[in-house]
N, C-alpha and C. Protein backbone atom coordinates (compact mmCIF):
# COMPACT_ATOMS: atom_id res chain seq x y z
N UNK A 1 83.22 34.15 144.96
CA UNK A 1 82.56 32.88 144.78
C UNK A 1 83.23 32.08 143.67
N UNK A 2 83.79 32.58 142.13
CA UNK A 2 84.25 31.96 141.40
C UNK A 2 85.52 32.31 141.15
N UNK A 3 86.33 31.41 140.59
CA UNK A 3 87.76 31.95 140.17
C UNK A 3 87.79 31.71 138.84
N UNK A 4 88.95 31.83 138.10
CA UNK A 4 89.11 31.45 136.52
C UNK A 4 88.94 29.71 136.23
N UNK A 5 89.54 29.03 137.22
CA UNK A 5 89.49 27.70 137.49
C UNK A 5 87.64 27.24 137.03
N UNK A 6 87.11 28.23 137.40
CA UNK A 6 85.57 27.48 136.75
C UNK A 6 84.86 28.02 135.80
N UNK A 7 85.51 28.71 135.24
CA UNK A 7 85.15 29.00 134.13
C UNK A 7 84.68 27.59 132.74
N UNK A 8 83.63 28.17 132.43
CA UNK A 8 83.03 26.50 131.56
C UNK A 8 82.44 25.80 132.33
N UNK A 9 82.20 26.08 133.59
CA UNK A 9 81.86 24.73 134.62
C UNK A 9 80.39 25.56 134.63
N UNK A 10 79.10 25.24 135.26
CA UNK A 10 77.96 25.61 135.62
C UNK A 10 78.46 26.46 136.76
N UNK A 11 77.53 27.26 137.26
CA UNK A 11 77.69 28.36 138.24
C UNK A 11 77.11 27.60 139.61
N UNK A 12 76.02 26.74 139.38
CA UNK A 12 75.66 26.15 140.35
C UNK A 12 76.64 25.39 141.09
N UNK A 13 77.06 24.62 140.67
CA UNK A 13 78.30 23.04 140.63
C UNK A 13 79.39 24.30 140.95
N UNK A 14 79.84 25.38 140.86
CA UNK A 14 81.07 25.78 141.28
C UNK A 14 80.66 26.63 142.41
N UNK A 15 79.77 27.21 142.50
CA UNK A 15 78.94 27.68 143.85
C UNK A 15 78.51 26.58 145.17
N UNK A 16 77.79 25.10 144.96
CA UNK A 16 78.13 24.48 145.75
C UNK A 16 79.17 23.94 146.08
N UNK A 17 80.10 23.95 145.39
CA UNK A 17 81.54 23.30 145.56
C UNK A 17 82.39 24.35 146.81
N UNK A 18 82.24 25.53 146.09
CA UNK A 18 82.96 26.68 147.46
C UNK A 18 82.39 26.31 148.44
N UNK A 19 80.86 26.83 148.77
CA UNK A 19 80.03 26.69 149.84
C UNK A 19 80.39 25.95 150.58
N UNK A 20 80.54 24.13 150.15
CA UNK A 20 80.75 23.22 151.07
C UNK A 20 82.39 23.35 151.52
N UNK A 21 83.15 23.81 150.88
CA UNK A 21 84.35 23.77 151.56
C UNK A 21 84.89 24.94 152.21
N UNK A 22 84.12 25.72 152.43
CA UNK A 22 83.98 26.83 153.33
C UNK A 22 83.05 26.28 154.51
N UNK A 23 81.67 25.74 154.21
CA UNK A 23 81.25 25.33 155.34
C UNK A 23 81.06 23.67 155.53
N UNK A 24 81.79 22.68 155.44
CA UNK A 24 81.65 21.48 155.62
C UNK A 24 80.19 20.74 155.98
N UNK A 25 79.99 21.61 157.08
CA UNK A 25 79.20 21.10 158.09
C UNK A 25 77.45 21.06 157.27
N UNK A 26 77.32 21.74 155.99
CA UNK A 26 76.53 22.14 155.60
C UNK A 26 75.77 20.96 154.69
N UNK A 27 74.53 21.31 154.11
CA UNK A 27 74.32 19.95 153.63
C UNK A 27 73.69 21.00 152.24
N UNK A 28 74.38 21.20 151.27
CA UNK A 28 73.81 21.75 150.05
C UNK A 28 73.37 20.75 148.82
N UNK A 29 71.95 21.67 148.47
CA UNK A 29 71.40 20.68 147.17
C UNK A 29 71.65 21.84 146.04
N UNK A 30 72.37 21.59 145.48
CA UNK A 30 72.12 22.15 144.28
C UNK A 30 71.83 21.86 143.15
N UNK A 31 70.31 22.90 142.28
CA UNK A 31 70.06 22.55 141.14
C UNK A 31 70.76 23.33 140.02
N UNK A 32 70.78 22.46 138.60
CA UNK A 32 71.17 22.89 138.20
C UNK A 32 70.49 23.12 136.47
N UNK A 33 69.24 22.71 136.81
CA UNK A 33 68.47 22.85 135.97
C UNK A 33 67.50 24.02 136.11
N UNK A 34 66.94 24.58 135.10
CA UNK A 34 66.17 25.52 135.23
C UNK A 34 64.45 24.97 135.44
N UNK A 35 63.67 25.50 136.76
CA UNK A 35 62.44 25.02 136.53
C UNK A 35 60.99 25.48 136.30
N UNK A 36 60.14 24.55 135.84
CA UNK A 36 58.88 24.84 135.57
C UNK A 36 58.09 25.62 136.96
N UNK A 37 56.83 25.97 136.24
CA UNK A 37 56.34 26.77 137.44
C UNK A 37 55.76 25.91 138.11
N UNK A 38 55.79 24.22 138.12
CA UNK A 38 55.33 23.37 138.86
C UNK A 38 56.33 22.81 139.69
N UNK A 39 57.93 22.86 138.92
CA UNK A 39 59.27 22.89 140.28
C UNK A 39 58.90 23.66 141.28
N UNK A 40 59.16 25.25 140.86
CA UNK A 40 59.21 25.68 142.03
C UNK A 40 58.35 26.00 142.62
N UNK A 41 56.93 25.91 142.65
CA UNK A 41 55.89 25.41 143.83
C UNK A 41 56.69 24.50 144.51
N UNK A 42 56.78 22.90 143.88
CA UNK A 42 57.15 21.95 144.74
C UNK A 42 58.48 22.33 145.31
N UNK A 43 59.27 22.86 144.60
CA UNK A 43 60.66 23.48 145.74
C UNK A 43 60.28 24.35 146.86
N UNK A 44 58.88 25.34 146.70
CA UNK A 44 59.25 26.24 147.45
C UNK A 44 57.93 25.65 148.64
N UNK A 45 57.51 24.56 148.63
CA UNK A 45 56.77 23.75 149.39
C UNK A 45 57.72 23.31 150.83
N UNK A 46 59.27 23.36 150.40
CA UNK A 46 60.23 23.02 151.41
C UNK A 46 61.23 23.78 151.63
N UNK A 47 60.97 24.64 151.62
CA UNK A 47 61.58 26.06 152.08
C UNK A 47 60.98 27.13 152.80
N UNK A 48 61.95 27.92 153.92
CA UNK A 48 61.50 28.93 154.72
C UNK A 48 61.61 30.35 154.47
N UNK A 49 62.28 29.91 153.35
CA UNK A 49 62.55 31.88 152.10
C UNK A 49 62.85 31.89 151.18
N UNK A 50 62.75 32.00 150.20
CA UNK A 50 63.55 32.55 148.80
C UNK A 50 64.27 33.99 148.73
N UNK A 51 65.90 33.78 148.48
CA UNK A 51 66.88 34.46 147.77
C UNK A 51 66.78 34.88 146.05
N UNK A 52 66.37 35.68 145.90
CA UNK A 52 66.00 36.03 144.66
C UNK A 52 67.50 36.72 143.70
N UNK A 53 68.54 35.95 143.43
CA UNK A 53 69.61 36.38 142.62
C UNK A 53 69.90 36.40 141.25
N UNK A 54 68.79 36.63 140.47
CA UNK A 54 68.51 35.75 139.44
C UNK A 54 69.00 37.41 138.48
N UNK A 55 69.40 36.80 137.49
CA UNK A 55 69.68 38.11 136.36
C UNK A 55 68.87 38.10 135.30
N UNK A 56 67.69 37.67 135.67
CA UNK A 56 66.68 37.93 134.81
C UNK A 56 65.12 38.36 134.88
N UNK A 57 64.34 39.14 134.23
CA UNK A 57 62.78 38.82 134.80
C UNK A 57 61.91 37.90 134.52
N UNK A 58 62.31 37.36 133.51
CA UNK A 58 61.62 35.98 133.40
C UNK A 58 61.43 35.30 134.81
N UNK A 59 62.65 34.45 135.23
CA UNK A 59 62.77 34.04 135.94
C UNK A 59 62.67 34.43 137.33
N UNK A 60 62.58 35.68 137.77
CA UNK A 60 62.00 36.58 139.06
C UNK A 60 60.58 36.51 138.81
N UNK A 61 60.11 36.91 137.54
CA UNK A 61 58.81 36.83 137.96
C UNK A 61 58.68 35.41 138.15
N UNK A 62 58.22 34.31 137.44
CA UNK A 62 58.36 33.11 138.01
C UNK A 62 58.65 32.99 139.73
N UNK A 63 59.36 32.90 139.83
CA UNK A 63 60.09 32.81 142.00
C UNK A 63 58.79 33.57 142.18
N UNK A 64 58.37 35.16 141.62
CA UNK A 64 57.26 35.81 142.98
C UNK A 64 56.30 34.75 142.66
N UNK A 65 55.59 34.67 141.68
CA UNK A 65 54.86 33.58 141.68
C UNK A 65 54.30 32.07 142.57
N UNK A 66 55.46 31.67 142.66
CA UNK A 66 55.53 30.23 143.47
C UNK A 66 55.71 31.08 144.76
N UNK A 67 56.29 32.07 145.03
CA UNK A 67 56.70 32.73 146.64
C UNK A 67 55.25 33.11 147.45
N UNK A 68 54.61 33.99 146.21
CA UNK A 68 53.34 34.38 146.70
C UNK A 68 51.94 33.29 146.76
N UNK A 69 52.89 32.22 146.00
CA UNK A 69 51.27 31.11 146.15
C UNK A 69 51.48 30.33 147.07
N UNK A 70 53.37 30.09 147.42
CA UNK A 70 53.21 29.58 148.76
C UNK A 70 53.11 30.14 150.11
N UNK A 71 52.82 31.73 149.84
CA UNK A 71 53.39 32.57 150.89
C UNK A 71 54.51 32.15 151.62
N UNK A 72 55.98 32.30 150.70
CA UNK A 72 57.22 32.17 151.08
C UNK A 72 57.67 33.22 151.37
N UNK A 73 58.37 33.86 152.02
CA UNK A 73 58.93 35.21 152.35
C UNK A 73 59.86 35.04 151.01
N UNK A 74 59.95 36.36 150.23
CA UNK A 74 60.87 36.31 149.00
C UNK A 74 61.61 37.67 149.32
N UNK A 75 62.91 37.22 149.45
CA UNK A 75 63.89 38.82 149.23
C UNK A 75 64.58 39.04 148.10
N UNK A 76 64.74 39.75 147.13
CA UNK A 76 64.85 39.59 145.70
C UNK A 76 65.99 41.01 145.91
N UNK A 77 67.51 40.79 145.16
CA UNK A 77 67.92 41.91 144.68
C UNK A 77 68.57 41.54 143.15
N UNK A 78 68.87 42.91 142.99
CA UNK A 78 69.91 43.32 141.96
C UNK A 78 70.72 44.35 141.61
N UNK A 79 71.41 44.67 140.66
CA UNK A 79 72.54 45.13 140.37
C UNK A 79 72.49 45.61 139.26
N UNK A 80 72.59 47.03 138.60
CA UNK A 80 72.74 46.75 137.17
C UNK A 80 73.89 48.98 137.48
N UNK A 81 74.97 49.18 137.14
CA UNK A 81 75.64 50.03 136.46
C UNK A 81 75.90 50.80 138.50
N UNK A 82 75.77 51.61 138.98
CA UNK A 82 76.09 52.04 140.10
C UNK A 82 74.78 52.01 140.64
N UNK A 83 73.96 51.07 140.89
CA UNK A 83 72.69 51.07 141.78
C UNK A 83 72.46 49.79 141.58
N UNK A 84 71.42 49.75 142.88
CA UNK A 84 71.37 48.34 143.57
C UNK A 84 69.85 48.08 144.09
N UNK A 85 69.32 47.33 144.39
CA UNK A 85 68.22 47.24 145.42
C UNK A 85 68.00 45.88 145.83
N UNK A 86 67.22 46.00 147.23
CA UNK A 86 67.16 44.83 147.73
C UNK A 86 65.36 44.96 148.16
N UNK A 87 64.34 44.07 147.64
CA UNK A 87 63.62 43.88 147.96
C UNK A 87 62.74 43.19 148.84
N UNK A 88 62.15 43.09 149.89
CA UNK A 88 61.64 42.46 150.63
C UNK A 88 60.05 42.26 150.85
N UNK A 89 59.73 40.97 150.32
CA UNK A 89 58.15 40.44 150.36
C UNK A 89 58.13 39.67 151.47
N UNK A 90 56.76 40.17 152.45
CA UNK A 90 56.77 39.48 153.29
C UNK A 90 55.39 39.29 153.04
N UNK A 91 55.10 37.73 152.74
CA UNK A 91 53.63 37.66 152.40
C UNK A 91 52.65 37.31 153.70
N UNK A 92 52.98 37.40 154.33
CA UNK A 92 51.78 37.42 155.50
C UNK A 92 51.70 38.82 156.41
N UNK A 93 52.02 40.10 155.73
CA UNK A 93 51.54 41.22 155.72
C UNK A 93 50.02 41.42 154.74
N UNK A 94 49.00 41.94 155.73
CA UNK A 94 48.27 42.06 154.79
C UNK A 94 47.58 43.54 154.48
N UNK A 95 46.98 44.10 153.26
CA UNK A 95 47.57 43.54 151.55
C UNK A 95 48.77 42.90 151.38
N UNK A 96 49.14 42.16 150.76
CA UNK A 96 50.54 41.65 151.06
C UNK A 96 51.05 42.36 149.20
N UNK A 97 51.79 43.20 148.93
CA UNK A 97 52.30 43.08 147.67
C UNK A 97 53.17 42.35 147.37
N UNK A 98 53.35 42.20 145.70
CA UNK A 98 54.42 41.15 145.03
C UNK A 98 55.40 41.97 144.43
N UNK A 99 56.27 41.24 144.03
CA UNK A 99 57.44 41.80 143.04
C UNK A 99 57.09 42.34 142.16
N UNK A 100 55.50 41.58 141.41
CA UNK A 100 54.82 42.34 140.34
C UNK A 100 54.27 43.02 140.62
N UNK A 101 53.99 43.77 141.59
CA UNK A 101 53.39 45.08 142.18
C UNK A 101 54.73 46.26 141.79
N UNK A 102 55.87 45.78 141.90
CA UNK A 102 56.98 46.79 141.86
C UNK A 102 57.46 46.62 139.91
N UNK A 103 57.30 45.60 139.48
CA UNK A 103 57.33 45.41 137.76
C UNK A 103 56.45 44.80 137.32
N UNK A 104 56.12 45.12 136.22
CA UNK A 104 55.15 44.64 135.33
C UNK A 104 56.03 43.91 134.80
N UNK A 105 55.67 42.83 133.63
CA UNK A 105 56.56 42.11 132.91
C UNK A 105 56.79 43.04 131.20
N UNK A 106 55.22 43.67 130.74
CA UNK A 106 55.59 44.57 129.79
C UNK A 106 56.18 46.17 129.69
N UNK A 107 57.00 45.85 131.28
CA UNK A 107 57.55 47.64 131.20
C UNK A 107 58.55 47.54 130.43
N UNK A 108 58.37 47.93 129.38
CA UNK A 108 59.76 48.17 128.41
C UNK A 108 61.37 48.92 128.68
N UNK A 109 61.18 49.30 129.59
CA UNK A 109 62.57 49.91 130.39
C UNK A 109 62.99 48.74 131.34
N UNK A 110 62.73 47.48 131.42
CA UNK A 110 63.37 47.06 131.82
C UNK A 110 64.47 46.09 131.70
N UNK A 111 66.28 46.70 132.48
CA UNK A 111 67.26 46.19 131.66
C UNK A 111 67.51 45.14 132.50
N UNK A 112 68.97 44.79 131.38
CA UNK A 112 69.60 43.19 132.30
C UNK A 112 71.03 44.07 132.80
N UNK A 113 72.04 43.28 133.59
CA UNK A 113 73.29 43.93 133.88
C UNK A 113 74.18 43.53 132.50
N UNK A 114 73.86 42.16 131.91
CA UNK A 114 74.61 42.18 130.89
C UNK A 114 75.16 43.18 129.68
N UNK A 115 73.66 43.95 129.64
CA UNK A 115 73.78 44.57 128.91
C UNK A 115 74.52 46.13 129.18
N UNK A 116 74.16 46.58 130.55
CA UNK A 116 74.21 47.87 130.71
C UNK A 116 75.24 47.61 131.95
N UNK A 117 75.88 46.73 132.06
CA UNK A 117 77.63 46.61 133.17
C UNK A 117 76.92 46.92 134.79
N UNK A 118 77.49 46.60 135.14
CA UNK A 118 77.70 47.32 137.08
C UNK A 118 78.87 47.03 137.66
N UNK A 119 78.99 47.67 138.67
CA UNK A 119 80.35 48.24 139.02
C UNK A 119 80.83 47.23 140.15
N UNK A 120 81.21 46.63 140.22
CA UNK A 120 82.15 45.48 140.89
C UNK A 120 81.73 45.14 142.03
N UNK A 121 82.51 45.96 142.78
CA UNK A 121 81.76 46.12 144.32
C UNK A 121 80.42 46.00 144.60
N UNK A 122 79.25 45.98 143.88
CA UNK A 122 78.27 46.62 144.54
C UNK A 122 77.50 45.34 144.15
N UNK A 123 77.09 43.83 143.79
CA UNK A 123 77.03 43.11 143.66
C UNK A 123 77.20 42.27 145.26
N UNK A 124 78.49 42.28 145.34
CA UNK A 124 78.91 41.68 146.83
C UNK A 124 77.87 42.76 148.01
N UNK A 125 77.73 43.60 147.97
CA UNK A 125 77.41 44.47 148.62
C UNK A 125 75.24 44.27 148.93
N UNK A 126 74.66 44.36 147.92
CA UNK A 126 73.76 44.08 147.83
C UNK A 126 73.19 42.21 148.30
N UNK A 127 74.37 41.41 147.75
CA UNK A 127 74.56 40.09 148.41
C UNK A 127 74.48 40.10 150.10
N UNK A 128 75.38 40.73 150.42
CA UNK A 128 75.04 40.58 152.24
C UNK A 128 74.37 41.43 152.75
N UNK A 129 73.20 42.59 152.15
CA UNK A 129 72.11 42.97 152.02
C UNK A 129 70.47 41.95 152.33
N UNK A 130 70.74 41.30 151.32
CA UNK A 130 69.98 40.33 151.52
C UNK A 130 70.12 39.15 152.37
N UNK A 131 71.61 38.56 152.21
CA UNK A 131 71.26 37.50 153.59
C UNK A 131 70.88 38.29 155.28
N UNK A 132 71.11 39.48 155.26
CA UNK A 132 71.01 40.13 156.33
C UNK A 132 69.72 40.60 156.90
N UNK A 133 68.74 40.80 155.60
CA UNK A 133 67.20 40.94 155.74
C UNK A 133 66.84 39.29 155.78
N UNK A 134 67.13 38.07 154.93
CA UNK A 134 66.54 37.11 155.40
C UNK A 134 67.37 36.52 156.95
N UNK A 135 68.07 36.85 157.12
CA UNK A 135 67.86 36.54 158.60
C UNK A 135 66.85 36.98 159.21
N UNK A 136 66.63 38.37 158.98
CA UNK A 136 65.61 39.53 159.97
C UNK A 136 64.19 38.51 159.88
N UNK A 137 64.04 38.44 158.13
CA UNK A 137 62.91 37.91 158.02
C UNK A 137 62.57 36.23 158.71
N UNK A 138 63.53 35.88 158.77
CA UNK A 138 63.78 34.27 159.74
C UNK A 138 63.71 33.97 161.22
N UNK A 139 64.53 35.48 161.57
CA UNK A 139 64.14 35.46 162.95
C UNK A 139 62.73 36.46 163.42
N UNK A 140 62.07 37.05 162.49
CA UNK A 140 61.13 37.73 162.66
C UNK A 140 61.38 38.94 163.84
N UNK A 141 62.93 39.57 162.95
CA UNK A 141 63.11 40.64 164.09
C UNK A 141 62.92 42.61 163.10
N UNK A 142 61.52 42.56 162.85
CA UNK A 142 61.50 43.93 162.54
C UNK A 142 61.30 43.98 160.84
N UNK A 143 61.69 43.06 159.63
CA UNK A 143 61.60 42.91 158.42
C UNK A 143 60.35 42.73 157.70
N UNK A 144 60.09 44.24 157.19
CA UNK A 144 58.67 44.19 156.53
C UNK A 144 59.06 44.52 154.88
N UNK A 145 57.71 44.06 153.94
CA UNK A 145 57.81 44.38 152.94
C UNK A 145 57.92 45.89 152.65
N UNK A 146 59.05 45.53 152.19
CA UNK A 146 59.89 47.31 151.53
C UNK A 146 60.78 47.17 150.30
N UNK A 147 61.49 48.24 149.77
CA UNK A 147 62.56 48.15 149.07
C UNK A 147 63.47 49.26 149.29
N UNK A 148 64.76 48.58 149.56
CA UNK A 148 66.04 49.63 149.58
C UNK A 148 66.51 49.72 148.56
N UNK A 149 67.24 50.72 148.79
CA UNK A 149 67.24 51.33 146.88
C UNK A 149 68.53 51.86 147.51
N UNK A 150 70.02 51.23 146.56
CA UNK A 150 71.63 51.75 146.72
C UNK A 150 71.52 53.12 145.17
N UNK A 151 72.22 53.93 145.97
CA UNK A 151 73.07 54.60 144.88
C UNK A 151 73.97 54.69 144.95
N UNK A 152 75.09 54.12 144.54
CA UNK A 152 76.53 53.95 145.05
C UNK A 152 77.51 54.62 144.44
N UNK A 153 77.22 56.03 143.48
CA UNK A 153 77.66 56.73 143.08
C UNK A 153 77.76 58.15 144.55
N UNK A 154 76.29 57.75 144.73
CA UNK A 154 76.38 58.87 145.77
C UNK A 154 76.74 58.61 147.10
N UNK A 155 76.73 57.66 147.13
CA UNK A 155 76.66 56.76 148.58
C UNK A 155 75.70 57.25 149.21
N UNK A 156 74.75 56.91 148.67
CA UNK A 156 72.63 57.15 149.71
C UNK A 156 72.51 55.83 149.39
N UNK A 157 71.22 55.81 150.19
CA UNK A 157 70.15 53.94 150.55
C UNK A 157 68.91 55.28 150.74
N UNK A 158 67.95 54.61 150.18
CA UNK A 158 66.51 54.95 150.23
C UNK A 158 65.77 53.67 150.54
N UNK A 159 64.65 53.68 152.00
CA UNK A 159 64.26 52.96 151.97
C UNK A 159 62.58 53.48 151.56
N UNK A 160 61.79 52.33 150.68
CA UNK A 160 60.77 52.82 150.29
C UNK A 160 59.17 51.45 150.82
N UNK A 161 58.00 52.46 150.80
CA UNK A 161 57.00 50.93 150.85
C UNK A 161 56.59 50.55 149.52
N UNK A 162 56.66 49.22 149.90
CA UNK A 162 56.13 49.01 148.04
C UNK A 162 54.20 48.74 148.29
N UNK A 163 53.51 49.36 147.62
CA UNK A 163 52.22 49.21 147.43
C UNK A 163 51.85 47.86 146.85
N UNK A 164 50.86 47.89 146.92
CA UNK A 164 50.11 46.92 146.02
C UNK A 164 49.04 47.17 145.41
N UNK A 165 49.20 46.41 144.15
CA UNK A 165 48.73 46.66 142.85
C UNK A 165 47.45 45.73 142.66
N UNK A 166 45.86 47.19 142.90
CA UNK A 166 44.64 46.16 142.31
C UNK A 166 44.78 45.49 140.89
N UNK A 167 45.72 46.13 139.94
CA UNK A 167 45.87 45.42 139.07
C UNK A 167 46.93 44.66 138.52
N UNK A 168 47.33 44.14 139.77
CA UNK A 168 48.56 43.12 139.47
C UNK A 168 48.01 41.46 139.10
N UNK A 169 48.50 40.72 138.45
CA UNK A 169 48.21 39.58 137.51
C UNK A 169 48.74 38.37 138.51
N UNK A 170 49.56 38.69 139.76
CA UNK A 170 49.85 38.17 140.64
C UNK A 170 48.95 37.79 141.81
N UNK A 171 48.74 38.85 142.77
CA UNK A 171 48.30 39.54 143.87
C UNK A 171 47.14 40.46 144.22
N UNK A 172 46.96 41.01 142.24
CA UNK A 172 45.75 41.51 142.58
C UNK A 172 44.28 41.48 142.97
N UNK A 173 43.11 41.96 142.70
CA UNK A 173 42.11 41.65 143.13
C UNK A 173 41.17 40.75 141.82
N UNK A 174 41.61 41.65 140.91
CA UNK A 174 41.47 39.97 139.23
C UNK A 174 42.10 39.11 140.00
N UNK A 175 43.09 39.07 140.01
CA UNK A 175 44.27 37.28 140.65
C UNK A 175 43.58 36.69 141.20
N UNK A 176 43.04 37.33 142.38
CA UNK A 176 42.73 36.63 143.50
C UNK A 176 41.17 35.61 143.00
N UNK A 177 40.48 36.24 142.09
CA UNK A 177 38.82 35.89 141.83
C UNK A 177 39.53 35.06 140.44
N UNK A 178 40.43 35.38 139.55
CA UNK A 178 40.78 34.18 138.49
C UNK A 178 41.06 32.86 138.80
């Protein structure tokens, strides 16, 4: 996606720039601001999924948030040292769980890749992971809320169900009556 050439440039602005000249035909908006939890409601008011690529939990939790209040289908991965996962919320399963069913925001074990590296390959790898479940989830062929789990040391995939949490601050059964 990037070369040395964009280095200093925003990631957004050099990400739509490839995109469109790989696919012309395409009509990309890109932001490049970071938004409130009242953006992305209104962003995710015009959308049919959220891609969750974000290297942070701040900002993931935020996305489940607006995903689960708009019931947006959200597929969320990441990357951090030789493991990977790709998550899949499908909110019109019901119980439907959230991302915050799978993290809390005060679990203290949880890292960034900055800090703790990942291994090259497995980034790209987890990337067409996910466009491959939001297709599933687009064409509604078989894609339920789960999480695959890479170990790419060993070369295994675990696929798992994610529960849901009566005491999630999201989704749970407080949430729902707050």
């Amino acid at each position: 996606m990037y070369t040395p050439d964009d280095i200093g440039e925003k990631k957004t602005v050099a990400a739509a720039r490839r995109i469109q000249q790989q696919n012309p035909a395409l009509s990309i908006v890109q932001l490049g601001e970071r938004l409130d939890a009242d953006g992305l409601l209104e962003l995710l008011q015009h959308v049919d999924i959220v891609l969750d690529c974000c290297d942070n939990f701040g900002s993931r939790f935020a996305i489940n948030r607006a995903a689960y209040a708009t019931r947006t289908p959200l597929v969320s991965g990441a990357a951090i040292r030789w493991e990977g996962q790709v998550a899949v919320f499908r909110f019109d399963d019901a119980p439907s769980p959230c991302y915050q069913c799978l993290y809390q925001p005060e679990d203290e074990s949880l890292e960034d890749c900055a800090g703790a590296g990942v291994m090259a390959p497995l980034p790209p790898m987890i990337g067409q992971l996910m466009a491959l479940e939001a297709i599933k989830c687009l064409t509604d062929t078989g894609t339920a809320t789960r999480l695959l789990v890479c170990d790419a040391q060993a070369g295994a995939w675990q696929t798992l169900s994610i529960g849901k949490r009566d005491d999630c601050a999201v989704c749970g059964t407080q949430a729902a009556s707050a």
